[in-house]
Protein backbone atom coordinates (compact mmCIF):
# COMPACT_ATOMS: atom_id res chain seq x y z
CA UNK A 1 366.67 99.26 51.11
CA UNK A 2 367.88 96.09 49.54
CA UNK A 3 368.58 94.68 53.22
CA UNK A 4 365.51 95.17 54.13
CA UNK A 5 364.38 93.61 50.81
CA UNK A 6 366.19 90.48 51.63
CA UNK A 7 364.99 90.32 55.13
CA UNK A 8 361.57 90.56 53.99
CA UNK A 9 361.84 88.08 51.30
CA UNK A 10 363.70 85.33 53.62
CA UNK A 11 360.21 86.33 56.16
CA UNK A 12 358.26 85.63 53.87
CA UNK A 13 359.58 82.12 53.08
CA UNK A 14 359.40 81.64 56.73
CA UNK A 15 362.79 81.20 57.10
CA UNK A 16 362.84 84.12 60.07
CA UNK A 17 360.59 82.84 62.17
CA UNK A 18 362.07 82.64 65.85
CA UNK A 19 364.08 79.76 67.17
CA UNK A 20 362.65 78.69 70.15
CA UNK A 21 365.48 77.58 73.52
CA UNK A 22 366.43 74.22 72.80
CA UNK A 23 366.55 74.92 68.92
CA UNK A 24 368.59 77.76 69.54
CA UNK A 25 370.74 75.72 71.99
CA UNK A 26 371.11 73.25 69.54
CA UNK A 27 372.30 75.11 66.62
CA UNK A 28 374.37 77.65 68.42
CA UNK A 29 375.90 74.73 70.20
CA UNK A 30 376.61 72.88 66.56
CA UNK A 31 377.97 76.49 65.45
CA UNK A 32 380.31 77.20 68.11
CA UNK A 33 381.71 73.31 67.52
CA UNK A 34 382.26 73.25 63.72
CA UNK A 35 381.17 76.79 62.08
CA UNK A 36 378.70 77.40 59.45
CA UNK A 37 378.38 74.29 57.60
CA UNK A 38 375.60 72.45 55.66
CA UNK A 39 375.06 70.08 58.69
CA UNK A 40 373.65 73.07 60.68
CA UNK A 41 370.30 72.29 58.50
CA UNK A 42 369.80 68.95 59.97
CA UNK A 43 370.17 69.90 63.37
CA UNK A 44 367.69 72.62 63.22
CA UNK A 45 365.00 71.07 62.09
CA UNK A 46 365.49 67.75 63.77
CA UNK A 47 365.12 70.27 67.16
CA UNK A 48 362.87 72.69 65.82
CA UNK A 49 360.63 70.28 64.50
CA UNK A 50 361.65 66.50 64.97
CA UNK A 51 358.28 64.48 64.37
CA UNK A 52 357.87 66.18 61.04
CA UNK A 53 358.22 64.08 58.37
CA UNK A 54 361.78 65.00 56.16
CA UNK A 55 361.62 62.50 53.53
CA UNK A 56 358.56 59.85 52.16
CA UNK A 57 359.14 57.44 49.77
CA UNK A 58 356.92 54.98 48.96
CA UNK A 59 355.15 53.07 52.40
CA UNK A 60 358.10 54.54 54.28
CA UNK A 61 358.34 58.09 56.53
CA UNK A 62 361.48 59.46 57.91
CA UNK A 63 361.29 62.13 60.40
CA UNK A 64 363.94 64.98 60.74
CA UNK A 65 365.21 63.57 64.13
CA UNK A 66 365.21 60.43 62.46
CA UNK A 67 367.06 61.22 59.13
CA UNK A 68 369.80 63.49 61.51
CA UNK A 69 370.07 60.22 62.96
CA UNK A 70 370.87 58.14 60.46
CA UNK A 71 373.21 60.53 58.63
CA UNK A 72 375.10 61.44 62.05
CA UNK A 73 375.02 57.14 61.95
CA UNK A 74 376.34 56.72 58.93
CA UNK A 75 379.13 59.59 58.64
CA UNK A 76 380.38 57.99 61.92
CA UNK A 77 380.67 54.52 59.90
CA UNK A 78 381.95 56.43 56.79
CA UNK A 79 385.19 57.87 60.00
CA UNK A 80 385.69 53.80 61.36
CA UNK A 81 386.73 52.82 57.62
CA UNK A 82 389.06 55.69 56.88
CA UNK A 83 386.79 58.14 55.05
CA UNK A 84 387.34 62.07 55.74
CA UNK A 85 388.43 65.14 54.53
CA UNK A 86 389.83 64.81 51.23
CA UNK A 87 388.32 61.42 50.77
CA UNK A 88 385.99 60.26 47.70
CA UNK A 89 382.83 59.00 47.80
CA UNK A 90 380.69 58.24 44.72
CA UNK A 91 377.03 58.45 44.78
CA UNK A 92 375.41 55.72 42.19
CA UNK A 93 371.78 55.58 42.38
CA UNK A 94 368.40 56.34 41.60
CA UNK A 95 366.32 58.69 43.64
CA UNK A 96 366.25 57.17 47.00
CA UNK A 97 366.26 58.29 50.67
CA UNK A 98 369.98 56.91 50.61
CA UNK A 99 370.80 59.01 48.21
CA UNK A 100 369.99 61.88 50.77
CA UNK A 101 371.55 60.64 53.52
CA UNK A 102 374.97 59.29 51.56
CA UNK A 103 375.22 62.84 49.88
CA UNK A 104 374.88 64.14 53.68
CA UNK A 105 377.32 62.50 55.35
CA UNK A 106 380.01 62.65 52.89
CA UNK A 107 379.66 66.41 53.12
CA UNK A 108 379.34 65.92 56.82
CA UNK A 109 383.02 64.20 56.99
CA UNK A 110 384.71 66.55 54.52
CA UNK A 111 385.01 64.11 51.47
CA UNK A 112 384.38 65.09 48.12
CA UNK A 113 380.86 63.72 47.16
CA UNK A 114 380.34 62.81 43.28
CA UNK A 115 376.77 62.22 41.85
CA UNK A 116 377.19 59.05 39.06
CA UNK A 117 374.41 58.07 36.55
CA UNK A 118 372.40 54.83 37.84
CA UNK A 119 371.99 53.55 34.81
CA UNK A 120 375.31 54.20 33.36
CA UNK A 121 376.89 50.95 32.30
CA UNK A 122 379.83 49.09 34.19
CA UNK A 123 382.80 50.64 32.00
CA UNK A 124 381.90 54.05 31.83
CA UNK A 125 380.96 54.13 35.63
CA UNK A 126 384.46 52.24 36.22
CA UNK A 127 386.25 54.82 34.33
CA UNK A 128 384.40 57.94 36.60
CA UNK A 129 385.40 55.87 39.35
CA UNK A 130 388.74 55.87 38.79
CA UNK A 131 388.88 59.82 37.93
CA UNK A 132 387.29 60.24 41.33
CA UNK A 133 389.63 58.25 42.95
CA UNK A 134 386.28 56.52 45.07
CA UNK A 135 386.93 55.19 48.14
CA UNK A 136 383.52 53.59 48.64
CA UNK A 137 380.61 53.84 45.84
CA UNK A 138 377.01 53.45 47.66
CA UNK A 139 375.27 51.94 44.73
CA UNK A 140 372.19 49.14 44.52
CA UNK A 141 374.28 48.10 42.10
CA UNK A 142 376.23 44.16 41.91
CA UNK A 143 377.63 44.36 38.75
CA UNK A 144 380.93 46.78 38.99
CA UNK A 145 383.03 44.14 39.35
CA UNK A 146 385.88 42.94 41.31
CA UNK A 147 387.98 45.50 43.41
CA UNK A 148 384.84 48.70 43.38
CA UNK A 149 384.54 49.08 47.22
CA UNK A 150 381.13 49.11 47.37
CA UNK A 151 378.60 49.87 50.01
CA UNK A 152 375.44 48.83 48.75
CA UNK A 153 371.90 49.81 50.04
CA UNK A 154 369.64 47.37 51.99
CA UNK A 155 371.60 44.31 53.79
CA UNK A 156 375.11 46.16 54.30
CA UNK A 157 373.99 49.32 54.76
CA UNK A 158 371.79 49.10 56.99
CA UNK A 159 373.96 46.96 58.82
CA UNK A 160 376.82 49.36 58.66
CA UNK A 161 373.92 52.27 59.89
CA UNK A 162 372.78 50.25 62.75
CA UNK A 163 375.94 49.10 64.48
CA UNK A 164 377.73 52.93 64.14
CA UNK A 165 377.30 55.06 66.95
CA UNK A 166 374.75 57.91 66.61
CA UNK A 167 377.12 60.16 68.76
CA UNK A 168 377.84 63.61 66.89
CA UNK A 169 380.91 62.89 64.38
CA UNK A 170 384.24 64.32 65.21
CA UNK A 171 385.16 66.12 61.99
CA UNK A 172 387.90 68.75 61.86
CA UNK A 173 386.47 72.53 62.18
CA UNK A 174 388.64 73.30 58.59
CA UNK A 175 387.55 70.22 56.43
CA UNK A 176 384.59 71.16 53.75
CA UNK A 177 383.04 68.69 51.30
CA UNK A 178 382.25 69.44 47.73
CA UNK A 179 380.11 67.72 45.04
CA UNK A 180 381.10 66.78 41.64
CA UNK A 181 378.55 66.78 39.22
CA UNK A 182 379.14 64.90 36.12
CA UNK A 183 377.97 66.30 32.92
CA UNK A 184 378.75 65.00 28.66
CA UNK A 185 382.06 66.60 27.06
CA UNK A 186 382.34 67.69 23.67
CA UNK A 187 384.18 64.45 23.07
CA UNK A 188 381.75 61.92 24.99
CA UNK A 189 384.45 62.28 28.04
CA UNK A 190 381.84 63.62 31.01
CA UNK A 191 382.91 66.73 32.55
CA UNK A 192 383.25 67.19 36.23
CA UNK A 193 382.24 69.96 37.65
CA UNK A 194 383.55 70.56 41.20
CA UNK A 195 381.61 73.04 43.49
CA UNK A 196 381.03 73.77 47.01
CA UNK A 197 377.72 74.31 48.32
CA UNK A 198 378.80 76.38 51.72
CA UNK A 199 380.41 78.85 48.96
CA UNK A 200 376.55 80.12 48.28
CA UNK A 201 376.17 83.85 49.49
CA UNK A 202 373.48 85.10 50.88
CA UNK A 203 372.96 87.68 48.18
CA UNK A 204 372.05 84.37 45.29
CA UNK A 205 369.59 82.32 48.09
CA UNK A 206 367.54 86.11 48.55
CA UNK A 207 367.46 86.57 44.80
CA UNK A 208 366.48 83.26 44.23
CA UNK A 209 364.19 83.16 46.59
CA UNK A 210 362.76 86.83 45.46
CA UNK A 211 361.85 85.14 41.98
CA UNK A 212 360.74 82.06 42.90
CA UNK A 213 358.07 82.35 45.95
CA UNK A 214 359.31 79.24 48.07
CA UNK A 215 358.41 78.70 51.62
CA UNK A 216 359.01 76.55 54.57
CA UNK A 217 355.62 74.85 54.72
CA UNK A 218 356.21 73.40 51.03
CA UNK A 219 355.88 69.93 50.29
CA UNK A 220 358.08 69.01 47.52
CA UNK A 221 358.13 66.30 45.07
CA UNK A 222 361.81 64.59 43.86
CA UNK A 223 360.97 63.56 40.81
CA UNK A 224 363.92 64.46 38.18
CA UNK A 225 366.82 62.48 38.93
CA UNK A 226 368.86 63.05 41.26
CA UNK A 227 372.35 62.79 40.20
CA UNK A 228 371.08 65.16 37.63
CA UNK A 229 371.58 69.01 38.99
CA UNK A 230 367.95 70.01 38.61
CA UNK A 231 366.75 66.69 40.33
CA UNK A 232 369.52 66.88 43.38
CA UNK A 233 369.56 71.44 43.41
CA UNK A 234 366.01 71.37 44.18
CA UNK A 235 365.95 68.78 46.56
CA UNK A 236 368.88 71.10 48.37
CA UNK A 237 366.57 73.85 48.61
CA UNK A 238 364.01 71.63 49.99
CA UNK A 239 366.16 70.77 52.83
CA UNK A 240 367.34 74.29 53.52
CA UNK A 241 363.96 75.59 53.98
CA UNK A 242 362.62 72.39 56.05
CA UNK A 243 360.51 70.90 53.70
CA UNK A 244 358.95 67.39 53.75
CA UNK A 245 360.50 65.87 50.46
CA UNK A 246 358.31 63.20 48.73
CA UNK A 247 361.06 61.29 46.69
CA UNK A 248 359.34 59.34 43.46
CA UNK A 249 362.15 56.74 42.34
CA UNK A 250 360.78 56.25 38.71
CA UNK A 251 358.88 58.91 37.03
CA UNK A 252 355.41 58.57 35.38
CA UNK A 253 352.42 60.53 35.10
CA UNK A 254 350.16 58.19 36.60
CA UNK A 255 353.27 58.27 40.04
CA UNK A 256 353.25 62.10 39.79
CA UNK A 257 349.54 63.05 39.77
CA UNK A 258 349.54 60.14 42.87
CA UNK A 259 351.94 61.51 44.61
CA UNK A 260 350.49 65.11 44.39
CA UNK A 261 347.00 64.30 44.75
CA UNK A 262 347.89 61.40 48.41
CA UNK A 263 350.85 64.31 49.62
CA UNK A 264 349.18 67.67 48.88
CA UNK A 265 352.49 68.69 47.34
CA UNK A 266 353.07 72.19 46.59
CA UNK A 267 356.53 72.52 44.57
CA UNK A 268 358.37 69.92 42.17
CA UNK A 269 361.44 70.40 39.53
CA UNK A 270 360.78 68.53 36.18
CA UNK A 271 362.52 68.48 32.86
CA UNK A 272 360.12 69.06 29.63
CA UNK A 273 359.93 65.77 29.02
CA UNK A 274 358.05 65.13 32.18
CA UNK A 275 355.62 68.43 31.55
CA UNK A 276 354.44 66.85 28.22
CA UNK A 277 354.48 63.34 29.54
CA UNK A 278 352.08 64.42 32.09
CA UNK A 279 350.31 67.52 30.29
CA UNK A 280 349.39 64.05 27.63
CA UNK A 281 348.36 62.02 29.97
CA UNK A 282 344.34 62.16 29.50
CA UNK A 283 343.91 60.61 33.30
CA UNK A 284 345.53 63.40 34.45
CA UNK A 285 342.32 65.69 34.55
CA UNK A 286 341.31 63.23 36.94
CA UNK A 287 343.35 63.80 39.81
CA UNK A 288 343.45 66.47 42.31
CA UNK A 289 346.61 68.32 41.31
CA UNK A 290 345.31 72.07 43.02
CA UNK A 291 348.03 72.25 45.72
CA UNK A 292 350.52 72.45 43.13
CA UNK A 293 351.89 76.38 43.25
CA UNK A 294 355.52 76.13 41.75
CA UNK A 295 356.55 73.53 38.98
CA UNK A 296 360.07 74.73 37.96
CA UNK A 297 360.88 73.13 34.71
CA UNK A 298 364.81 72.99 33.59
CA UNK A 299 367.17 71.11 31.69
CA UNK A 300 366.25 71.73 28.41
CA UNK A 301 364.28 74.15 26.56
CA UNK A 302 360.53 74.77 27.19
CA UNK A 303 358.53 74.38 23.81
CA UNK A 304 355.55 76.83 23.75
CA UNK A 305 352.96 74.02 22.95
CA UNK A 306 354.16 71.66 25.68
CA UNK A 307 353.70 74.94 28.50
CA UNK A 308 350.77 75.91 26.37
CA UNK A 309 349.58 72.41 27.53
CA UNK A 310 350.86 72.16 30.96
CA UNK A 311 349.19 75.24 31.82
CA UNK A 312 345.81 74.58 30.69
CA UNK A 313 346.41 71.02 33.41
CA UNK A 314 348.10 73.06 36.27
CA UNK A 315 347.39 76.57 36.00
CA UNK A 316 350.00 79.72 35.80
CA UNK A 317 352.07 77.44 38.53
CA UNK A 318 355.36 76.97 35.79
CA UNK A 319 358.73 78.37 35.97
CA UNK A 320 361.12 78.46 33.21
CA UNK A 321 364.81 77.93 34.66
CA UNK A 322 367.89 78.57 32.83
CA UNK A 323 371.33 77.38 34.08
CA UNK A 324 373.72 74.60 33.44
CA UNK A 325 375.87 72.22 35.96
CA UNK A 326 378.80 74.20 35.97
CA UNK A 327 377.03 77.71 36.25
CA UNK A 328 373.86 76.72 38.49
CA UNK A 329 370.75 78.53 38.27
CA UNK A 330 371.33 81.94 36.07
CA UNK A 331 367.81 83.38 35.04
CA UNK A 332 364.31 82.37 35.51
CA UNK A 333 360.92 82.85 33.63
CA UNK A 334 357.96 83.33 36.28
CA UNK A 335 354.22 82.86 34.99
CA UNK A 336 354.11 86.53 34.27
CA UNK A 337 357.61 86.27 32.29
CA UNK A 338 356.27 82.68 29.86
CA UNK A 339 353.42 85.17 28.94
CA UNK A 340 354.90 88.66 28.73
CA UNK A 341 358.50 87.16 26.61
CA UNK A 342 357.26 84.02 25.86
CA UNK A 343 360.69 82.95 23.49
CA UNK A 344 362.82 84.26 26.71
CA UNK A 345 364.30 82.27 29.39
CA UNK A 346 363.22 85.31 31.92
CA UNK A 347 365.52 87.63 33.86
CA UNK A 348 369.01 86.44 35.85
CA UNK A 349 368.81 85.93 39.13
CA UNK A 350 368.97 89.21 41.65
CA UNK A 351 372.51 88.76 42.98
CA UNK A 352 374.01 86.47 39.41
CA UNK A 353 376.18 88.57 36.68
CA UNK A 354 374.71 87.48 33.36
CA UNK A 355 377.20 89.25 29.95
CA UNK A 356 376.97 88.61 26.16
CA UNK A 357 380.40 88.07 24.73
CA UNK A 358 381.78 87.94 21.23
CA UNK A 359 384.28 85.37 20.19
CA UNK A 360 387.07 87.57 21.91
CA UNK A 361 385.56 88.51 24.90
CA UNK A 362 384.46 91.28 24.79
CA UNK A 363 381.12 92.13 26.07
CA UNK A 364 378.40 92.82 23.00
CA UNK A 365 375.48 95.19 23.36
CA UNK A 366 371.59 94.74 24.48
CA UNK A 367 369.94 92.83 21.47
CA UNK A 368 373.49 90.97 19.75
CA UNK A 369 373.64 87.86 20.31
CA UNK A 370 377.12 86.26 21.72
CA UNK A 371 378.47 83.89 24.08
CA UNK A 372 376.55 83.56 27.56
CA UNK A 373 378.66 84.15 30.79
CA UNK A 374 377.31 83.79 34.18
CA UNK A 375 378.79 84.74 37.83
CA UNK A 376 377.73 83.90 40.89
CA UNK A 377 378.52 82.67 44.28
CA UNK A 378 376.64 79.05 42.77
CA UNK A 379 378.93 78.88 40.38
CA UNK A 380 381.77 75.39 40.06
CA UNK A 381 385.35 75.84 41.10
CA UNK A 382 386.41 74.28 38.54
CA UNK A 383 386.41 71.27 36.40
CA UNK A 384 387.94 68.14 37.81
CA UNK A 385 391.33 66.76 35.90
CA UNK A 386 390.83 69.12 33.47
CA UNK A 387 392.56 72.36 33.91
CA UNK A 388 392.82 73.27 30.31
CA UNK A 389 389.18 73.43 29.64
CA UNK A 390 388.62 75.29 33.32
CA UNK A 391 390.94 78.15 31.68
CA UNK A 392 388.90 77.93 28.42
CA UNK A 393 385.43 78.45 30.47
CA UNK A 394 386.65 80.39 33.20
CA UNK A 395 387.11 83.70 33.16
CA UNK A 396 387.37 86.53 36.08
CA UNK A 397 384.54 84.36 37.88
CA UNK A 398 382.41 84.18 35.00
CA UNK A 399 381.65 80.71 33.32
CA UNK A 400 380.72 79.42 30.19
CA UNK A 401 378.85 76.52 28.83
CA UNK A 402 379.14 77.79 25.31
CA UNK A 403 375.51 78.69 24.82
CA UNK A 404 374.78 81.21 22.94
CA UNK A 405 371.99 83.97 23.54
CA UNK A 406 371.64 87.85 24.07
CA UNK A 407 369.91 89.96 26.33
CA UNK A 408 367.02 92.53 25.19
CA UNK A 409 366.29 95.82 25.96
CA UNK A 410 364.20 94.83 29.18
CA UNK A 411 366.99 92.68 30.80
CA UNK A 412 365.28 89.15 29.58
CA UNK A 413 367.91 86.69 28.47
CA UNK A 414 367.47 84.57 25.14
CA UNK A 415 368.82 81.14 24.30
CA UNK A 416 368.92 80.85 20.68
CA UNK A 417 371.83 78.08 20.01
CA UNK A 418 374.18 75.74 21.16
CA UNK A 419 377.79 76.53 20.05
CA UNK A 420 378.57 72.42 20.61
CA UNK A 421 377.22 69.91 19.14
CA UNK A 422 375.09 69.12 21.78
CA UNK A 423 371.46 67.13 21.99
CA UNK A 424 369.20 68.14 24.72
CA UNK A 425 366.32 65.22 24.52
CA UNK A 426 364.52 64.37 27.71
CA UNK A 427 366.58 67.15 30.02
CA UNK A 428 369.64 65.38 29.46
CA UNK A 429 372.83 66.64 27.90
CA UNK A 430 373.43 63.95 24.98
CA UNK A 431 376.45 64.78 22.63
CA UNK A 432 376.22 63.28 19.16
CA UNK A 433 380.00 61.34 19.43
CA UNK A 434 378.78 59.03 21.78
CA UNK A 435 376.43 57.88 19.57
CA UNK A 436 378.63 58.15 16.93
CA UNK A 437 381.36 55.98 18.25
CA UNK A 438 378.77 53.04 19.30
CA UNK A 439 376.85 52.98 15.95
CA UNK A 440 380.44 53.11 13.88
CA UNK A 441 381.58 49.92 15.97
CA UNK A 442 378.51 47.63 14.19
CA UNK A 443 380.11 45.12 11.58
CA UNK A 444 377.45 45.96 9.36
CA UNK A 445 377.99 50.13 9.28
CA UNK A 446 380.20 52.17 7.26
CA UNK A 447 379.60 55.46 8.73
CA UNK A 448 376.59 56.87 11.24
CA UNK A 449 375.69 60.56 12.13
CA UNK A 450 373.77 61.82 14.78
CA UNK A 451 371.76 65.20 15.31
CA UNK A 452 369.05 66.63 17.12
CA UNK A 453 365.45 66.80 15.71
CA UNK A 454 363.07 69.13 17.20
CA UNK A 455 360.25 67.02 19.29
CA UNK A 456 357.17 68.17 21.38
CA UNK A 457 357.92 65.24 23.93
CA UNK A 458 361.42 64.73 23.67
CA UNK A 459 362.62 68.66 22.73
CA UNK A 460 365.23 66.90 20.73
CA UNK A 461 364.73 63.25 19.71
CA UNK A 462 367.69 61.56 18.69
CA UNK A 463 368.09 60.54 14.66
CA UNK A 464 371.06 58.72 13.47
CA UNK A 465 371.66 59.02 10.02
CA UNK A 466 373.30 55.70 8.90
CA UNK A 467 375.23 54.68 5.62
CA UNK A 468 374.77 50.95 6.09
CA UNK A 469 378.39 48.12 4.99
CA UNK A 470 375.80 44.77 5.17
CA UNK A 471 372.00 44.08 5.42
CA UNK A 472 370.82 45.09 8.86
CA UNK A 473 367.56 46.85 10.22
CA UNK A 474 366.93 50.30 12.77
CA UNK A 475 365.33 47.90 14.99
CA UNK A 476 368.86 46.34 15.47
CA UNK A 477 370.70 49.11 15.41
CA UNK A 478 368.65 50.55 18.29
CA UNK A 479 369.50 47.30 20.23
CA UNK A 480 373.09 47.53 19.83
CA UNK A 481 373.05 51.24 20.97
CA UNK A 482 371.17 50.08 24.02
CA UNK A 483 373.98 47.23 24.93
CA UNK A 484 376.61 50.25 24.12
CA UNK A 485 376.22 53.28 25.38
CA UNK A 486 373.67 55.42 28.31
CA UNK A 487 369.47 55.41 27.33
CA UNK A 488 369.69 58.60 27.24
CA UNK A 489 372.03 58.73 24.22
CA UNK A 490 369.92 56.06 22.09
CA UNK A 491 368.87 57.06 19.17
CA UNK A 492 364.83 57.15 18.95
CA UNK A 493 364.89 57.05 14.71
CA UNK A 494 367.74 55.26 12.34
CA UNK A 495 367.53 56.86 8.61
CA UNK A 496 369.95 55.38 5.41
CA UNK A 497 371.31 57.05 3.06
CA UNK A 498 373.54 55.78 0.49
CA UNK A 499 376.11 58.53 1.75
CA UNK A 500 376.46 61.56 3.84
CA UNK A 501 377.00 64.92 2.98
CA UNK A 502 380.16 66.65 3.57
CA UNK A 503 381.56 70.05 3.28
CA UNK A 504 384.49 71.42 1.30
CA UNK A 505 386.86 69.89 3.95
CA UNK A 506 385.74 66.60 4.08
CA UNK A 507 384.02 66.69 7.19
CA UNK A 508 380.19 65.97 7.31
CA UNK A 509 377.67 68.89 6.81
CA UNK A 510 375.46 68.65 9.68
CA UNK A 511 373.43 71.76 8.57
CA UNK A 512 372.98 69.99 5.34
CA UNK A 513 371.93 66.90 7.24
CA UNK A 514 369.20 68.66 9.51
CA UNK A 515 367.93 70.33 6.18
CA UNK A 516 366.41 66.84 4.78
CA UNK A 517 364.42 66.72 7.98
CA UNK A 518 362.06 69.82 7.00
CA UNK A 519 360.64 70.88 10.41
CA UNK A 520 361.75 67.44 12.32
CA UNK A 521 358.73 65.72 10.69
């Protein structure tokens, strides 16, 4: 019964519809030369259906003959300068056709692909550089300084795309890429996790699929970043099912409801940020926003007002997702779910191990709340150049991210804390030493501490609490976090206090610290 489950949930995605002769040819030919690999996506579609558009941005259409072109093009450039299996390339920009096609042909040629912030500054992307060992970083970037090989989008590489040769690559049968997706550590250091995408089982893509009603015919909207694994996981599942992808490189409302309303999308991934950026947008009501059936919202949690909101604009088209870099996608909350367990992040995944453990391990019972472990065939390998904290969140295939939640009596899994430290504001991981450090380094500071403030926009908004050494203002303390340290760890609010509190150890009392903001007013 469950086969016939699966094959009638990957027919009804339109996945099983019949190959006709030359696509078969084509794929079985591409099968017999190199095995099942991601690659086999690009050449089906580019024979099954080659004028169809793959990927819009802006004025500009790529079809899927034309984008397995230019990725068979540029994975044969990637070969002439000594790029292959076991090789690094580093992925540094915003969300971009490139970005697509750069991801695709490292995979293609066996290197190990890693996704780096855009905006990150020189240093930091330097340092994640060097733990990557890059070979070549395809960036729009000019300012990583002497000795980053670079390959930078629009003069050289186009140049390097249009004077390869668009035969098929020769790649050895055994090499497989992987991705590694960075994401904060407890001490500001980003964690790497290191995962290979032709690892996924059949078993998680029919269970995801079974919750979340995707199809072949979708149109779907890029919109959260892409070196983020919400922004970059959907857009994966867009190009496994054949979809025309319509990538938006900044996001707005006023480019989303555009984009929607011109492409007739049906299916987009946002972060809550972007729901109540949009769901407050009053010009929203006056765009044509119907087509929309799935919005899957991740990366933070999903305040009740801010779906409460979104639904009223878009309808019962929203999908809570819970999951984490490391773990991937481990339970989601359809329309029916939001209403039905409205504080629960829905059910895992058909096919994904979800347990509650204590503090030694051992699994707790329905209701207790505990550490959340997830397994699954989505799952990371493991973190890179850091062994000691793969042991610590590795266990028997499970993984942790040191959330903490339980499960109910009907199966739905809550999220109720974070056992770090960490800020979730906008859909990105922000942990409070990074902030820390910067704010400590101003001349005029004696000591700065950061937390998390609930926020219907935000989730979390940043605060820094601030114990000032000279005369200085929030207004320039917010400038010198910008010159320091990623936007997305800047604090939105600077309070002084004469001093902070501590606890009977010396170290500061954070709970005692969130207390003086009431409710985050």
């Amino acid at each position: 019964m469950s086969i016939l489950g699966d094959l009638a949930t990957l027919a009804r995605s339109g996945i099983l519809r019949p190959l006709g002769p030359r696509t078969t040819f084509e794929v079985t030919r591409q099968f017999l030369r190199e095995g099942i690999r991601q690659h086999l996506i690009y050449t089906l579609y580019a024979a099954r259906h080659p004028h169809k558009p793959a990927v819009v941005f802006e004025e500009h259409v790529t079809t899927w003959r034309g984008l397995l072109d230019r990725i068979q093009r540029l994975s044969n450039h990637l070969i002439s300068t000594g790029i292959g299996p076991g090789s690094s390339v580093a992925i540094m920009l915003p969300n971009r056709p490139e970005f697509i096609e750069a991801n695709a042909a490292g995979i293609r040629v066996g290197a190990v692909v890693s996704f780096v912030n855009p905006r990150a500054p020189a240093a930091d992307a330097k340092s994640l550089f060097d733990r990557t060992g890059a070979d070549v970083v395809v960036t729009h970037r000019d300012d990583l300084g002497a000795g980053t090989p670079v390959l930078r989008i629009g003069g050289d590489y186009e140049h390097a795309i249009a004077h390869a040769s668009d035969v098929e690559p020769r790649v050895d049968r055994a090499a497989r890429g992987k991705l590694v997706a960075f994401t904060s550590g407890t001490t500001g250091r980003p964690k790497g996790a290191v995962r290979s995408l032709e690892g996924a089982s059949i078993g998680s893509v029919t269970g995801f699929l079974k919750m979340i009603p995707f199809r072949t015919s979708d149109v779907h909207l890029v919109v959260s970043p892409m070196y983020h694994s919400l922004g970059s996981g959907f857009a994966t599942v867009a190009q496994a099912l054949g979809n025309t992808m319509v990538i938006v490189e900044k996001f707005s409302p006023e480019a989303f409801c555009r984009n929607v309303q011109e492409h007739k999308v049906t299916t987009t991934a946002v972060v809550p940020t972007m729901l109540h950026q949009l769901a407050s947008w009053p010009d929203a009501k006056n765009f044509d926003l119907k087509t929309l059936r799935l919005v899957l919202c991740g990366g933070a949690a999903l305040r009740e007002e801010v779906r409460s909101q979104a639904r009223e604009l878009l309808g019962d088209v929203i999908y809570d997702l819970y999951g984490a870099t490391e773990m991937g996608f481990v339970s989601i909350a359809t329309p029916d779910d939001l209403v039905r367990k409205p504080t629960s992040v829905g059910k895992p995944v058909p096919g994904i191990e979800v347990r509650i453990a204590d503090a030694h391990g051992n699994e707790v019972p329905r209701g207790e709340r505990g550490e959340i472990w997830a397994r699954s065939s989505l799952g990371m390998e493991d973190y890179l150049d850091d062994p000691e904290l793969g042991a610590e969140r590795m266990r028997e295939g499970f993984i942790s991210v040191r959330d903490v939640g339980y499960l109910d009596e009907d199966g739905y899994l809550h999220v109720v804390d974070r056992a770090d430290d960490m800020i979730i504001s906008g859909g990105v991981n922000v942990y409070p030493a990074e902030t820390e450090i910067a704010l400590n380094a101003h001349p005029k500071v004696d000591e700065a501490s950061v937390l998390g403030v609930p926020d219907p926009k935000w989730g979390e908004r940043i605060v820094a609490v601030v114990v000032r050494s000279g005369d200085v203002t929030e207004d320039e303390l917010i400038s010198w976090a910008k010159e320091n340290i990623e936007y997305a760890a800047v604090p939105k609010e600077i309070r002084f206090m004469e001093s902070l509190p501590r606890n009977d150890i010396g170290k500061v009392d954070k709970k005692k610290l969130a207390a003086t903001f009431g409710n985050g007013s």
